[in-house]
N, C-alpha and C. Protein backbone atom coordinates (compact mmCIF):
# COMPACT_ATOMS: atom_id res chain seq x y z
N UNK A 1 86.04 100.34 115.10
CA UNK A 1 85.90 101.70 115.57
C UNK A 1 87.24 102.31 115.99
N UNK A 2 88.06 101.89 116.63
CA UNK A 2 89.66 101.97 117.05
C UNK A 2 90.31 102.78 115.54
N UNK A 3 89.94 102.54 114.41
CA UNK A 3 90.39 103.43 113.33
C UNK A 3 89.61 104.85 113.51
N UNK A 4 88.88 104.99 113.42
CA UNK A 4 88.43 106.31 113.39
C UNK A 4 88.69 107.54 114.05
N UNK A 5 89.07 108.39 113.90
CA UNK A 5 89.59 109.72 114.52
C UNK A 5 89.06 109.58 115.66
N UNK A 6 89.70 110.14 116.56
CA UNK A 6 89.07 110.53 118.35
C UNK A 6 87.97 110.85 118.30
N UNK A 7 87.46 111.66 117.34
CA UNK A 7 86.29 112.76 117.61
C UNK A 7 85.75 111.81 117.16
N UNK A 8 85.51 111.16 116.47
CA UNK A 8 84.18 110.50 115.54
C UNK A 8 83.97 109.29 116.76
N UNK A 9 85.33 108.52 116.97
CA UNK A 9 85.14 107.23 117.85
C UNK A 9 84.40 107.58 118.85
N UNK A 10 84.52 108.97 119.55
CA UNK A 10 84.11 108.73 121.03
C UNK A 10 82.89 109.31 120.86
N UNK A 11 82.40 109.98 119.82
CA UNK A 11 80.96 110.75 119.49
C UNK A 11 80.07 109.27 119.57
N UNK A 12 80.66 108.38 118.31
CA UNK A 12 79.82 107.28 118.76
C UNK A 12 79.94 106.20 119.68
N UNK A 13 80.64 106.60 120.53
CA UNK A 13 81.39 105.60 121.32
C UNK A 13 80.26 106.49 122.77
N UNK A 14 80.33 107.33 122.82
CA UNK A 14 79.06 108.21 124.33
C UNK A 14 77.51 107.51 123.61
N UNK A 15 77.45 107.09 122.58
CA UNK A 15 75.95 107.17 122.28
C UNK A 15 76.05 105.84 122.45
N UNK A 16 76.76 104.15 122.04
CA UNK A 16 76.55 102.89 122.50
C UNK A 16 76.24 103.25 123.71
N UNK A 17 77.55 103.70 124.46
CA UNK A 17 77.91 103.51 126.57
C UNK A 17 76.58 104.18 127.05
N UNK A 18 75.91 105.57 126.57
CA UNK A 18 74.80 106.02 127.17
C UNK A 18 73.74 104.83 126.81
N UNK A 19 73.44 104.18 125.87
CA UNK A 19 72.28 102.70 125.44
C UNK A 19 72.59 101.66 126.50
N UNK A 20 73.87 101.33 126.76
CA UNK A 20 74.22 100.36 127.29
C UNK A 20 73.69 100.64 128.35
N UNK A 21 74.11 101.37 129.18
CA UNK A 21 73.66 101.93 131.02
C UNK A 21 72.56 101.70 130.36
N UNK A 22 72.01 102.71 129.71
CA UNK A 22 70.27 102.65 130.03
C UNK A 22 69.57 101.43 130.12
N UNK A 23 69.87 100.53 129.08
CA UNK A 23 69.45 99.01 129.24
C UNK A 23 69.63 98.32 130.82
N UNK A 24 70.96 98.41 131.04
CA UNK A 24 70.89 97.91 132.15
C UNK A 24 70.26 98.45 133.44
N UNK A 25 70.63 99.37 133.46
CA UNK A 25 69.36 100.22 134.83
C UNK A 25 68.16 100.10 134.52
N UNK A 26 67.74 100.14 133.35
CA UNK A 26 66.20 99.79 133.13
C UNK A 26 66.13 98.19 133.53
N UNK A 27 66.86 97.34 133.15
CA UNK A 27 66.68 95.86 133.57
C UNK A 27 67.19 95.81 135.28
N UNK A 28 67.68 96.91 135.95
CA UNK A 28 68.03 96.42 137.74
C UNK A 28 66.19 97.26 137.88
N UNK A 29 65.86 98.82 137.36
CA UNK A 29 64.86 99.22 138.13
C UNK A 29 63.92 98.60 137.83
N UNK A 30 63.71 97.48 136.75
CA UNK A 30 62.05 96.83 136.39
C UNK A 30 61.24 96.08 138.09
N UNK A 31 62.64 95.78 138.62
CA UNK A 31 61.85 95.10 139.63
C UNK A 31 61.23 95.86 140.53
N UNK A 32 61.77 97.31 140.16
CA UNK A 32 61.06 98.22 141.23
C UNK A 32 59.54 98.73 140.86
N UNK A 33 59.54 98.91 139.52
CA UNK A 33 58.66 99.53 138.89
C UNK A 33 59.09 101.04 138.75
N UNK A 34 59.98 101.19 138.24
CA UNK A 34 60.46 102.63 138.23
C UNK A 34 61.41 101.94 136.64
N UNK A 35 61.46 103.56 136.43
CA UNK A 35 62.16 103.42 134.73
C UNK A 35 63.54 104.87 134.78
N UNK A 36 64.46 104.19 134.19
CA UNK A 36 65.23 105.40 134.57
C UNK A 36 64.99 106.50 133.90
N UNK A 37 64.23 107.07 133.53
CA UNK A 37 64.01 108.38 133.36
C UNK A 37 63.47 109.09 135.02
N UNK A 38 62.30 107.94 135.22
CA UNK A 38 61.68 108.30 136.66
C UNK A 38 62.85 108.54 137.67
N UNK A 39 63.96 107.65 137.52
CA UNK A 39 64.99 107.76 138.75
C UNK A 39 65.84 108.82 138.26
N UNK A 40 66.28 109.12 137.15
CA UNK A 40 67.01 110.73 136.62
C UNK A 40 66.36 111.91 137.23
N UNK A 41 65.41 111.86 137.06
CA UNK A 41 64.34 113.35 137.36
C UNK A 41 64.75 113.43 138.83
N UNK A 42 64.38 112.11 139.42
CA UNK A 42 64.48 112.42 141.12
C UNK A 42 65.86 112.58 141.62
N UNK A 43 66.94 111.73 140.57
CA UNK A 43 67.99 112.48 141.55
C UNK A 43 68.21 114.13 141.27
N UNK A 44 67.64 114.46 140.18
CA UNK A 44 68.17 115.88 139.27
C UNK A 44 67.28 116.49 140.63
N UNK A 45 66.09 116.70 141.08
CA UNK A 45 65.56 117.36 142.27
C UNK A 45 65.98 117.06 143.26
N UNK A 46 66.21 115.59 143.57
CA UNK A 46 67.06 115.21 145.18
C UNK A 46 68.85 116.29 145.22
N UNK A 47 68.95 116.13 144.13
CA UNK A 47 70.73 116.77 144.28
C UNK A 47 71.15 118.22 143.61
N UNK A 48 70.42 118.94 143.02
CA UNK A 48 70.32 119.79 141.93
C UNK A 48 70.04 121.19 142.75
N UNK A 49 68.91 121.13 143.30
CA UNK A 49 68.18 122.25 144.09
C UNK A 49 68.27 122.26 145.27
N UNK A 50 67.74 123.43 146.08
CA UNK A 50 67.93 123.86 147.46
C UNK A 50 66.20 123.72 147.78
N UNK A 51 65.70 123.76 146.75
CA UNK A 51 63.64 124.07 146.86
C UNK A 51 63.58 123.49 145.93
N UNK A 52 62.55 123.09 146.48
CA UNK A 52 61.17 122.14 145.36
C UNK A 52 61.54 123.05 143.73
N UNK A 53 61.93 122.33 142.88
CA UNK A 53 62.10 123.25 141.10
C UNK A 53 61.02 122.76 140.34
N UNK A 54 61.29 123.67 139.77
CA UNK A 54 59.95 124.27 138.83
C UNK A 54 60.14 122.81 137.65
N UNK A 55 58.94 122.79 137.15
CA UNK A 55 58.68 121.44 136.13
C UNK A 55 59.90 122.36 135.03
N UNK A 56 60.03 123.56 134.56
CA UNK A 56 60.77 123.84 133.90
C UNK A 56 61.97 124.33 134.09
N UNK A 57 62.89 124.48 135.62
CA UNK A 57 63.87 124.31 135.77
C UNK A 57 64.58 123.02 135.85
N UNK A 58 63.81 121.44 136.46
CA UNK A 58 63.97 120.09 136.12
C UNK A 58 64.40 119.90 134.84
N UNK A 59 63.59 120.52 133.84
CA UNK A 59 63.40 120.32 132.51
C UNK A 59 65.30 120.54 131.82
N UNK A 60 65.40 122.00 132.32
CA UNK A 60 66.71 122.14 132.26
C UNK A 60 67.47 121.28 132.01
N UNK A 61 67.42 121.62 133.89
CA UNK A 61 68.98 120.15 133.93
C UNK A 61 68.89 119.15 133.56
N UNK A 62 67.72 118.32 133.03
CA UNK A 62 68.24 117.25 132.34
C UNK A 62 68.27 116.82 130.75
N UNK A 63 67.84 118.16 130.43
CA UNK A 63 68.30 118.43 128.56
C UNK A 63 66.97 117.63 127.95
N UNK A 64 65.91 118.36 128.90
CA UNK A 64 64.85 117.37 128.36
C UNK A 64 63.89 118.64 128.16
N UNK A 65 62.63 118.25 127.37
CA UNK A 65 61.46 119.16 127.31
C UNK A 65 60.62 119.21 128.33
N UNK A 66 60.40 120.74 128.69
CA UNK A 66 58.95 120.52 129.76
C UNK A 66 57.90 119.41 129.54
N UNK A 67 57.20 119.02 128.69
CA UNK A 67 56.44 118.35 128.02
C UNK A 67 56.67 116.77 128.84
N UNK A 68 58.46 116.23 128.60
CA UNK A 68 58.82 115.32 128.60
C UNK A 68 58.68 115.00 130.00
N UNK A 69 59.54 115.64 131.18
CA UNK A 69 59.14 115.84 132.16
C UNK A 69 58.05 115.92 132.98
N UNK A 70 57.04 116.49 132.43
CA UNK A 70 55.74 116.04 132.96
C UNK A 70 54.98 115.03 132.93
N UNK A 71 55.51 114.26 131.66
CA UNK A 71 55.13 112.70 131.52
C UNK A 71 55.53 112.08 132.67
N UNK A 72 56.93 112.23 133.13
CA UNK A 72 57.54 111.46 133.69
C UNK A 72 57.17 111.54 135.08
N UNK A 73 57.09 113.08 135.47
CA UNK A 73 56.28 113.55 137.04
C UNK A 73 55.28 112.85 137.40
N UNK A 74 54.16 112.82 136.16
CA UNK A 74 52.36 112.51 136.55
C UNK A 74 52.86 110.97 136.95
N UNK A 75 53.85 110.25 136.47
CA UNK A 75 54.06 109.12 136.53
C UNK A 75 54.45 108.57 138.30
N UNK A 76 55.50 109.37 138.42
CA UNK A 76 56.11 109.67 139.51
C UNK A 76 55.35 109.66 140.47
N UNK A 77 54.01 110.93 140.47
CA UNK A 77 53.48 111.45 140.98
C UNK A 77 52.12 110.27 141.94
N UNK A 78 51.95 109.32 140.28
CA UNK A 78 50.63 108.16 140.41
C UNK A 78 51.25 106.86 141.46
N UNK A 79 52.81 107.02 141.42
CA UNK A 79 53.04 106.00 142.24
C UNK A 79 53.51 106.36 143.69
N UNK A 80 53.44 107.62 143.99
CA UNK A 80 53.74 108.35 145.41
C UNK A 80 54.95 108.77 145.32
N UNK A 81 55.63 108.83 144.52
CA UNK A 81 56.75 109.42 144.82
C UNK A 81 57.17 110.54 144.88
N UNK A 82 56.52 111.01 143.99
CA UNK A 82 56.23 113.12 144.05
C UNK A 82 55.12 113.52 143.67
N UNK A 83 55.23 114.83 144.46
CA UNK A 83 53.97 115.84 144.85
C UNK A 83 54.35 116.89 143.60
N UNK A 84 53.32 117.08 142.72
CA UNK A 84 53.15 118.52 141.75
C UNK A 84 52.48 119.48 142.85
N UNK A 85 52.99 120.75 142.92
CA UNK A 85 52.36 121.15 143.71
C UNK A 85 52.64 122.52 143.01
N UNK A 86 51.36 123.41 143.03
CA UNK A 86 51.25 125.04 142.94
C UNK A 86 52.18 126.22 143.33
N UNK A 87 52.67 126.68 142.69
CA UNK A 87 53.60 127.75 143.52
C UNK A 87 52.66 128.85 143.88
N UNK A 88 53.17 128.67 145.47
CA UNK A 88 52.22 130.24 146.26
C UNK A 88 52.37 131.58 145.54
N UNK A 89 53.59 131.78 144.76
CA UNK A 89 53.31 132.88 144.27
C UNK A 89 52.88 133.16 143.26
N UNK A 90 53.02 131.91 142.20
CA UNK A 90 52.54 131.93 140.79
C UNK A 90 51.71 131.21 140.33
N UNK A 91 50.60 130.88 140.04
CA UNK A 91 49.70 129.48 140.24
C UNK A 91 49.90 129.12 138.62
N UNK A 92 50.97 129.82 137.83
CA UNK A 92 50.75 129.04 136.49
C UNK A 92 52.27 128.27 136.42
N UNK A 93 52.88 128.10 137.54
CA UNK A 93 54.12 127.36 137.99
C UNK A 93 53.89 126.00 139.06
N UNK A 94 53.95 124.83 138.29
CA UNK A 94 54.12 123.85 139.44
C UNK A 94 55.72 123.80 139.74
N UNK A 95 55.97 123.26 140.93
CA UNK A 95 56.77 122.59 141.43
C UNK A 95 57.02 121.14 141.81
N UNK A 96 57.82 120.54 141.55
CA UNK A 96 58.65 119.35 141.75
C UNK A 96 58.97 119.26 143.29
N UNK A 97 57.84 118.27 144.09
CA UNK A 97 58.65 117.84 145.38
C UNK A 97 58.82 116.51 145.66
N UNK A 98 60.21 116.22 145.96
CA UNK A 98 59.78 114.12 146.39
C UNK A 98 59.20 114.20 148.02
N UNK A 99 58.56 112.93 147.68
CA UNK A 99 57.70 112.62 148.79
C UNK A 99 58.53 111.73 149.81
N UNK A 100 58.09 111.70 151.14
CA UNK A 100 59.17 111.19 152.59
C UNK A 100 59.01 109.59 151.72
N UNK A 101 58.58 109.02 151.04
CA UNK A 101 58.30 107.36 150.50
C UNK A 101 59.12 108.00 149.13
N UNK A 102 59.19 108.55 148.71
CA UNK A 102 60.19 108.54 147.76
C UNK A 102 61.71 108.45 147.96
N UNK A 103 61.96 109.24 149.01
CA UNK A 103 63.44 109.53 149.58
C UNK A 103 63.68 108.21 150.40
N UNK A 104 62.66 107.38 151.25
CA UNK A 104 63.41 106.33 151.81
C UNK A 104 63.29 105.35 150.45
N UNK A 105 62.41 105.32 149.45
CA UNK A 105 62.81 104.20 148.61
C UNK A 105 63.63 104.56 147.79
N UNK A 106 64.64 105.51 147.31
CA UNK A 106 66.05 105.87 146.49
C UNK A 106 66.77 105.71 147.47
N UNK A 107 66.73 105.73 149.07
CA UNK A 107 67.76 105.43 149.74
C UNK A 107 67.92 104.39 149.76
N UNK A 108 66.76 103.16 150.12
CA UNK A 108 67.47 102.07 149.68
C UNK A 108 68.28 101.29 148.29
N UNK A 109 67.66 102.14 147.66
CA UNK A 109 68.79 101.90 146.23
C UNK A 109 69.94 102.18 145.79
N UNK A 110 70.30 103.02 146.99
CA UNK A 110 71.59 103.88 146.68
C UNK A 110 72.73 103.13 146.81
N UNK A 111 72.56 101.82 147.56
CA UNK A 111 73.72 100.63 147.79
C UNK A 111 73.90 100.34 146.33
N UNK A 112 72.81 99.97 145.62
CA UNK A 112 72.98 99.26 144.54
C UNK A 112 73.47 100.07 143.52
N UNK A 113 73.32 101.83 143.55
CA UNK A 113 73.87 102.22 142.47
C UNK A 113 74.99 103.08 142.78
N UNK A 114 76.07 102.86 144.05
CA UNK A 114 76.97 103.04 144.10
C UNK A 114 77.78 101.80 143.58
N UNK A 115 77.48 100.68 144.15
CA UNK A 115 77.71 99.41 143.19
C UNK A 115 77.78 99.98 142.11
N UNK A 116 77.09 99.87 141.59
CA UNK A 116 76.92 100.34 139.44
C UNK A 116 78.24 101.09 139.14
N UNK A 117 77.55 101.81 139.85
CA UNK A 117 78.94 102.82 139.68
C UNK A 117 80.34 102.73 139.71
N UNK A 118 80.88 101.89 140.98
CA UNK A 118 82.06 101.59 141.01
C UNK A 118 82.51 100.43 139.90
N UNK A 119 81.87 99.48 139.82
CA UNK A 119 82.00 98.55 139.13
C UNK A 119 82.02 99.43 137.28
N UNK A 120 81.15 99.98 136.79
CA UNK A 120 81.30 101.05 135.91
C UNK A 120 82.50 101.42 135.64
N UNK A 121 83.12 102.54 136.47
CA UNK A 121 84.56 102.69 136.48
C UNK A 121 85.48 102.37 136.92
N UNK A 122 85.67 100.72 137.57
CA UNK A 122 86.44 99.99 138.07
C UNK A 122 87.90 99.65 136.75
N UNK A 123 89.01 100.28 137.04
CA UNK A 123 90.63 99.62 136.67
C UNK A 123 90.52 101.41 135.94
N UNK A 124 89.86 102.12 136.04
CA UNK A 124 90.09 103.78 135.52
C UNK A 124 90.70 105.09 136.63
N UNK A 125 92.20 105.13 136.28
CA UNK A 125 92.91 105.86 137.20
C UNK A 125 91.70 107.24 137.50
N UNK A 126 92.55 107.53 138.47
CA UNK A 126 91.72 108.83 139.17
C UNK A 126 92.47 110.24 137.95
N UNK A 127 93.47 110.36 137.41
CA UNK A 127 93.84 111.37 136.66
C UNK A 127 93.01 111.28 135.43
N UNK A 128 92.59 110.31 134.84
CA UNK A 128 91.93 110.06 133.45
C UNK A 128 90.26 110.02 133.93
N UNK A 129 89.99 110.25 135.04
CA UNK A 129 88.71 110.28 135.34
C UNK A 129 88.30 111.67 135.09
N UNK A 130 89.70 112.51 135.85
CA UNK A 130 89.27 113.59 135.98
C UNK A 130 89.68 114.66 134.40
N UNK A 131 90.40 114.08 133.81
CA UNK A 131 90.70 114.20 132.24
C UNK A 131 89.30 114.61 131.23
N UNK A 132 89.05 113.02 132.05
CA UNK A 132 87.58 112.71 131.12
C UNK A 132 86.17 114.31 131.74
N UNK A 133 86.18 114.10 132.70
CA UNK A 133 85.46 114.88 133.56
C UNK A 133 85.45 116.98 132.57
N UNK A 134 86.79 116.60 132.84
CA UNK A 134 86.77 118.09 131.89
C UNK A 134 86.84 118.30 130.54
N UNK A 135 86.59 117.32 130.31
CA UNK A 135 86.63 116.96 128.66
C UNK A 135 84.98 117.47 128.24
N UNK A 136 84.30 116.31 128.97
CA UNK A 136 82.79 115.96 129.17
C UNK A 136 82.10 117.60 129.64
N UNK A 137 82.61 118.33 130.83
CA UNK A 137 82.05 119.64 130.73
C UNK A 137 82.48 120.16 129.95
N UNK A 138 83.73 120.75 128.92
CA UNK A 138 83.69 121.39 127.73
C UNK A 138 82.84 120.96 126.82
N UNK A 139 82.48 120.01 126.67
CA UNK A 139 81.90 119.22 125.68
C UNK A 139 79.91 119.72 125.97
N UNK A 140 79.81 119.80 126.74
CA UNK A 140 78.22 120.60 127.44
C UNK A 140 78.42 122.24 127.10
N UNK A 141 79.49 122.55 127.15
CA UNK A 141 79.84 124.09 127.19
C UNK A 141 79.59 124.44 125.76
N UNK A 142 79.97 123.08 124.61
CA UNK A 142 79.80 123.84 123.82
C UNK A 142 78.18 123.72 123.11
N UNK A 143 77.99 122.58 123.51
CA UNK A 143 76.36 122.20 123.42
C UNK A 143 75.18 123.33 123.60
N UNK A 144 76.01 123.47 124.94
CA UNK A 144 75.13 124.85 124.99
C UNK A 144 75.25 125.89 124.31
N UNK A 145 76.51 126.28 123.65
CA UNK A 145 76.76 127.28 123.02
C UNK A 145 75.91 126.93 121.91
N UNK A 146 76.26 125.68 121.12
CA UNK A 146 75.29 125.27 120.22
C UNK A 146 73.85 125.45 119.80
N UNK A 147 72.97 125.51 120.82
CA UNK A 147 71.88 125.09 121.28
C UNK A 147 71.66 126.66 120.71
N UNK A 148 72.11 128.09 121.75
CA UNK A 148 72.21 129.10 121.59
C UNK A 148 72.19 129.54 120.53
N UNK A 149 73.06 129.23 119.63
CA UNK A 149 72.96 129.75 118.01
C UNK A 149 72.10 129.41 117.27
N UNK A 150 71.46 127.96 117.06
CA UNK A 150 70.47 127.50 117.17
C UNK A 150 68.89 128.38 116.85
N UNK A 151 69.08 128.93 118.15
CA UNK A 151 68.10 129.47 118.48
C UNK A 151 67.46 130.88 118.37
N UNK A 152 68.99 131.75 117.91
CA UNK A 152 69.02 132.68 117.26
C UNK A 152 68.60 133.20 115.99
């Protein structure tokens, strides 16, 4: 892979590293009974919003389908961790809330996936982090632009 142009290497080089994480967080959360999609959604509502978000603002931020998301909620939802709940003003809008047993059980996990994390980007200077960082939002910027035309 080291031969291949930048663009091509690292196009397929984000799609191994995104498989890889996923495998492994799926093999730390099995013992929880949680799947990382279930733990994506909740941090995207734990860190994302100011209020409970809509099944289709969730949907958004994580480049997923309403559809998909609701799989993942009812799931969420069957093991206590979040409340679907009615919006007072719109009753054809649920909302996304985590439950007080949801928030202390991601808190206790949060040791372990700051771990992940550091260990993740452990011997990667802080200038090439942040290199990468603005690389990675242009790279969404144009996705979206993408998406947009797309759709036109």
């Amino acid at each position: 892979m080291e031969t291949l142009p930048d663009e091509q290497f690292l196009f397929g080089f984000i799609f191994v590293a995104a498989n890889r994480i996923d495998t492994m967080l799926q093999r730390e959360f099995k013992k929880f009974d949680v799947t990382t999609k279930q733990w994506f959604l909740s941090i995207v509502i734990d860190n994302l919003f100011d209020q409970s978000p809509t099944m289709k603002e969730a949907a958004r931020e994580m480049g997923s389908s309403h559809q998909n998301v609701k799989q993942i909620a009812l799931k969420l939802e069957e093991k206590g961790l979040l409340i679907l709940e009615k919006d007072p003003a719109d009753a054809r809008v649920t909302r996304l809330k985590l439950t007080k047993r949801s928030t202390a059980f991601w808190d206790e996990l949060r040791s372990e996936g700051r771990e992940f994390t550091h260990s993740l980007f452990k011997g990667i200077k802080k200038k090439d982090l942040h290199a990468t960082k603005r690389a990675m939002r242009q790279m969404m910027a144009n996705l979206s632009e993408m998406d947009q035309e797309d759709r036109l």
